[in-house]
Each structure stands twice: as C-alpha cells, then as structure tokens.
C-alpha atoms as a PDB file:
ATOM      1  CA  UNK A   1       0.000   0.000   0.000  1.00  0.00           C
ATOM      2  CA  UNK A   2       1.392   3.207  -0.981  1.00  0.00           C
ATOM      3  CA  UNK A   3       0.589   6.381   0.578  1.00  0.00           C
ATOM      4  CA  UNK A   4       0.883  10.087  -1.207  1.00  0.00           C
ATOM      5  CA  UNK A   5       1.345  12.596   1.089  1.00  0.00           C
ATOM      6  CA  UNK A   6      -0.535  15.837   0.922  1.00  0.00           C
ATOM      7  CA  UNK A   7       1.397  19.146  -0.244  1.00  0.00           C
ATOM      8  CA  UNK A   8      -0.044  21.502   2.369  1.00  0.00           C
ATOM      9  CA  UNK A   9       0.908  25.191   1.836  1.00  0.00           C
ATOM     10  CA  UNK A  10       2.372  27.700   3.419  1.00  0.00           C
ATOM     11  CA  UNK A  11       0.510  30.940   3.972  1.00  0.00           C
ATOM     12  CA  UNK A  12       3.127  32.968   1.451  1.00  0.00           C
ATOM     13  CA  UNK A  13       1.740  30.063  -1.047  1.00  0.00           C
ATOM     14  CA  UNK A  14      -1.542  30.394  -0.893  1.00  0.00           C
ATOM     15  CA  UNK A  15      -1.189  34.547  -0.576  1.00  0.00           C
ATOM     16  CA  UNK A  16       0.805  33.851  -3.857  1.00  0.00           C
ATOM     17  CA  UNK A  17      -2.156  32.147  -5.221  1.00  0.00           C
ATOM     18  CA  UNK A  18      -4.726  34.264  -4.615  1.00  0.00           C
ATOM     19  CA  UNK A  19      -2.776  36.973  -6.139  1.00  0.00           C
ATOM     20  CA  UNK A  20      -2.251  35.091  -9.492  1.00  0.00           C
ATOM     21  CA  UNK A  21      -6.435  34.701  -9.539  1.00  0.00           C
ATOM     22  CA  UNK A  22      -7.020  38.392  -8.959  1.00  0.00           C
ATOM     23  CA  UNK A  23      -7.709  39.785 -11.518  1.00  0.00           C
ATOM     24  CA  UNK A  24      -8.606  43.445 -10.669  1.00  0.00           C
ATOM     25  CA  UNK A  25      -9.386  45.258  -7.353  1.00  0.00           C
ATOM     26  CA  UNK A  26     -10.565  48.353  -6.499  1.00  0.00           C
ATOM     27  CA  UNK A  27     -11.722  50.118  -2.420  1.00  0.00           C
ATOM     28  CA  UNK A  28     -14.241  52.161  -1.487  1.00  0.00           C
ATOM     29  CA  UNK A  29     -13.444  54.014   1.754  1.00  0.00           C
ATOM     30  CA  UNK A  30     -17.146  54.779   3.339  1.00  0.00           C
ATOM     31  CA  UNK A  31     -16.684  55.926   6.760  1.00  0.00           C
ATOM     32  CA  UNK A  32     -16.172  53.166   9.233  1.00  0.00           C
ATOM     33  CA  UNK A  33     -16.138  50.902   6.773  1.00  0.00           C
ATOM     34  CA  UNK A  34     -14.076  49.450   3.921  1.00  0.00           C
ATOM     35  CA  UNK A  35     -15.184  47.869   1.075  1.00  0.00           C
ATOM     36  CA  UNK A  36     -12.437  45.650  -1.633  1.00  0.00           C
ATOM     37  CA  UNK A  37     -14.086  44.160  -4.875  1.00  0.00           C
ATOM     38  CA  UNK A  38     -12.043  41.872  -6.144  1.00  0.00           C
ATOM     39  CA  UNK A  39     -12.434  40.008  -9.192  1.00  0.00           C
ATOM     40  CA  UNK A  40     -10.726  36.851  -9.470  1.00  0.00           C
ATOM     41  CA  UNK A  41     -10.687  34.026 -12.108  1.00  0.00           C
ATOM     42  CA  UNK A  42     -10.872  29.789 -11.035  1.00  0.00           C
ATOM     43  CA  UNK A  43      -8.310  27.654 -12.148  1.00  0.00           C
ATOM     44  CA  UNK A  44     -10.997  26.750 -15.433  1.00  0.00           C
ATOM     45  CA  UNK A  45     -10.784  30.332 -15.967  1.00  0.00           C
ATOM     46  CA  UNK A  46     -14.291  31.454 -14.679  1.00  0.00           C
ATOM     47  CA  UNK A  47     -14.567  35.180 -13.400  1.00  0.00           C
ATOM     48  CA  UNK A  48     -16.449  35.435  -9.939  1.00  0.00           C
ATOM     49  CA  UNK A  49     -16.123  38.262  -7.671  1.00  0.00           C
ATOM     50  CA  UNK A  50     -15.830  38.536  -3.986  1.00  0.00           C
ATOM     51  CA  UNK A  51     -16.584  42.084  -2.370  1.00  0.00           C
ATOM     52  CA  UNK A  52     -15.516  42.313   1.407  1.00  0.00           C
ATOM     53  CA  UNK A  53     -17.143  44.618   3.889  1.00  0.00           C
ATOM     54  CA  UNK A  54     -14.341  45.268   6.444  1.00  0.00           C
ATOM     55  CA  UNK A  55     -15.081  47.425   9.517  1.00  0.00           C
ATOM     56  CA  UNK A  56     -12.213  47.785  12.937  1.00  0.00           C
ATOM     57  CA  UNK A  57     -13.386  46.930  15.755  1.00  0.00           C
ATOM     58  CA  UNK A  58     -12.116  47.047  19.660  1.00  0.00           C
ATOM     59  CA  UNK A  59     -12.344  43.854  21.489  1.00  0.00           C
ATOM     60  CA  UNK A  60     -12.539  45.260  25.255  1.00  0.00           C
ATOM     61  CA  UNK A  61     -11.789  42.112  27.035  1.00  0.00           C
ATOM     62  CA  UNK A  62      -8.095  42.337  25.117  1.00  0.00           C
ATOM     63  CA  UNK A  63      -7.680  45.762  24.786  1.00  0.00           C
ATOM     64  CA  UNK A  64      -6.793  45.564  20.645  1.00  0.00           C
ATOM     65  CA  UNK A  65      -8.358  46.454  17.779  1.00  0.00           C
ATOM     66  CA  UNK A  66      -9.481  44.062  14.827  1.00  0.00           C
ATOM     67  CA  UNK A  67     -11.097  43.922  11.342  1.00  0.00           C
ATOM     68  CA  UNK A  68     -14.346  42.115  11.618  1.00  0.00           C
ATOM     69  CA  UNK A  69     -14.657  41.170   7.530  1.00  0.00           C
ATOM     70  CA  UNK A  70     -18.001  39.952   5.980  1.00  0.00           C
ATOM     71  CA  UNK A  71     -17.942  38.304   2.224  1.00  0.00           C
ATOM     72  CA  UNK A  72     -20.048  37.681  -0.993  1.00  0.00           C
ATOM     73  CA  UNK A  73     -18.891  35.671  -3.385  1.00  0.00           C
ATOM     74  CA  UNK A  74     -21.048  36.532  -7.104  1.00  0.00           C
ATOM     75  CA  UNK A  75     -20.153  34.248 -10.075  1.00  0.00           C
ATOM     76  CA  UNK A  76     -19.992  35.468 -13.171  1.00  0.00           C
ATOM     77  CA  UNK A  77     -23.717  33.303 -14.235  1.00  0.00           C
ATOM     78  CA  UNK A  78     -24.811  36.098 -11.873  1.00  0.00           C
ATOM     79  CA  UNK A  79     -23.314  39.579 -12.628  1.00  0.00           C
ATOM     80  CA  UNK A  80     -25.949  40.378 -14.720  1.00  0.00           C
ATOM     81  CA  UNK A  81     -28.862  39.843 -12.649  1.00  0.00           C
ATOM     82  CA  UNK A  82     -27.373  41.233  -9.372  1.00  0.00           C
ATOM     83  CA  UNK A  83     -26.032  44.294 -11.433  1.00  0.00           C
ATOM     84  CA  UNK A  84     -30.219  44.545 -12.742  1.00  0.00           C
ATOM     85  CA  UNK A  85     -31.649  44.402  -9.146  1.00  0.00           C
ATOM     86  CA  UNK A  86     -28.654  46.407  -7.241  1.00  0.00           C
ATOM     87  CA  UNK A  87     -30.101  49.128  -9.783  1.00  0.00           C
ATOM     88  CA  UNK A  88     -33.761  48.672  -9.314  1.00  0.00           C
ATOM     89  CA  UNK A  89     -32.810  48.714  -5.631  1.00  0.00           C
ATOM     90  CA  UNK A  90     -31.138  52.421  -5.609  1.00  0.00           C
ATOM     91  CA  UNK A  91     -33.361  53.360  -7.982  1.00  0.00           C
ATOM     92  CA  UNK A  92     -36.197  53.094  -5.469  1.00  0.00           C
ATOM     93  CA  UNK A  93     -34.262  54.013  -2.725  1.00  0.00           C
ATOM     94  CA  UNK A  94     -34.444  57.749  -4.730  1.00  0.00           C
ATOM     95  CA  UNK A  95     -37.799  57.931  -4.929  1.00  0.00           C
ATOM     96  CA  UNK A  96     -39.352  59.956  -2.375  1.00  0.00           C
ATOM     97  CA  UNK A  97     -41.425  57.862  -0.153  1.00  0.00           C
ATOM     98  CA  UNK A  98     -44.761  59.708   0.895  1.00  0.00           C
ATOM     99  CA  UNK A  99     -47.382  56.284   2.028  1.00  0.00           C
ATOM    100  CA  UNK A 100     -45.094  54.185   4.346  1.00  0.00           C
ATOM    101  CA  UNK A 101     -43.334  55.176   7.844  1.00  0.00           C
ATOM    102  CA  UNK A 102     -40.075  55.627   8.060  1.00  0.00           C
ATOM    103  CA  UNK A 103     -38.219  52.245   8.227  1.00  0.00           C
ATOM    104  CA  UNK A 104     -35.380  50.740  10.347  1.00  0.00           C
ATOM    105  CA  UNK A 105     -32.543  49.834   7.891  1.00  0.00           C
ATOM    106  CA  UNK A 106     -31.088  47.687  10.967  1.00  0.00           C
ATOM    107  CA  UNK A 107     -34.761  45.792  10.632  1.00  0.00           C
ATOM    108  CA  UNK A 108     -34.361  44.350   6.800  1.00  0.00           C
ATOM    109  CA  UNK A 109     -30.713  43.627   7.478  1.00  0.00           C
ATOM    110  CA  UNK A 110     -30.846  39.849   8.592  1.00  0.00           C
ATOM    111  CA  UNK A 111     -33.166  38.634   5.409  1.00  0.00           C
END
C-alpha cells in the first residue's frame, strides 16, 4: 500500500495564489467601513467576484483592535442579474417615499 502525502501550503503560497487569480481590485473608503471588490478568475478560468465589507473593531476584554470582515462571493452566471436588481434597488431608494413610515434599515438587514 502506498501512501501520497498531501502538499499543504504555506501561507506565502496560498497569498501567492490568490494573487495570481485576482484579476482586478478596487476600495471604497465609506466611513467606518471598507469595502475591496475583487475580481478573481478559477483555475478553469471562470470570473467570480468577492466584495468584502471590512469594519475595525475594539475587542474590550483584550484591549486591541481588529477587522471584523463579511464576504459575498457573485459568479460570473450572476453579474448580470445582481447588477439589474442592485439598480432597481437604488433606484427606489431615490424615490421619495410619501405612504409608508419611516423604516429601520437595521430591521431588513438579517433577510
């Protein structure tokens, strides 16, 4: 019985590798927050893109600040559609809104 060991990587490796996928990035600076799009290609050459909400933090129990990071990955099947209702979306968020109360944007966040 032969066994074939596993190459794990290093962390400089797979840095290294993520780099070679990316294909273009660009940051938004909003604030508090940070946002990095980043579109990368797989190893069969498919485009996706991951964007990355990063916001620092301070962890009071240690005394030292952090990045708490939150990401999406869209595939390129879906650019199209999200890029359709990301518009519809701001598009209506122009409008003025005279029949409904005012609404708690911390409310819709967990659907």
């Amino acid at each position: 019985m032969h066994l074939q060991k596993k190459k794990v990587n290093t962390m400089a490796e797979i840095a290294n590798q993520n780099e070679q996928n990316r294909v273009l990035s660009k940051t938004l600076r909003a604030e508090r927050r940070t946002y990095f799009f980043d579109m990368k290609s797989t190893k069969s050459e498919q485009m996706f893109l991951t964007i990355t909400e990063s916001k620092r933090r301070f962890d009071n129990d240690t005394g030292n600040f952090f990045y708490e990071k939150h990401k999406i990955f869209l595939y390129e099947e879906d650019f199209e559609n999200f890029k359709n209702i990301l518009a519809d979306i701001i598009a209506e968020s122009k409008k003025p809104d005279t029949d409904s109360p005012s609404a708690d944007p911390a409310e819709s966040e967990d659907q």
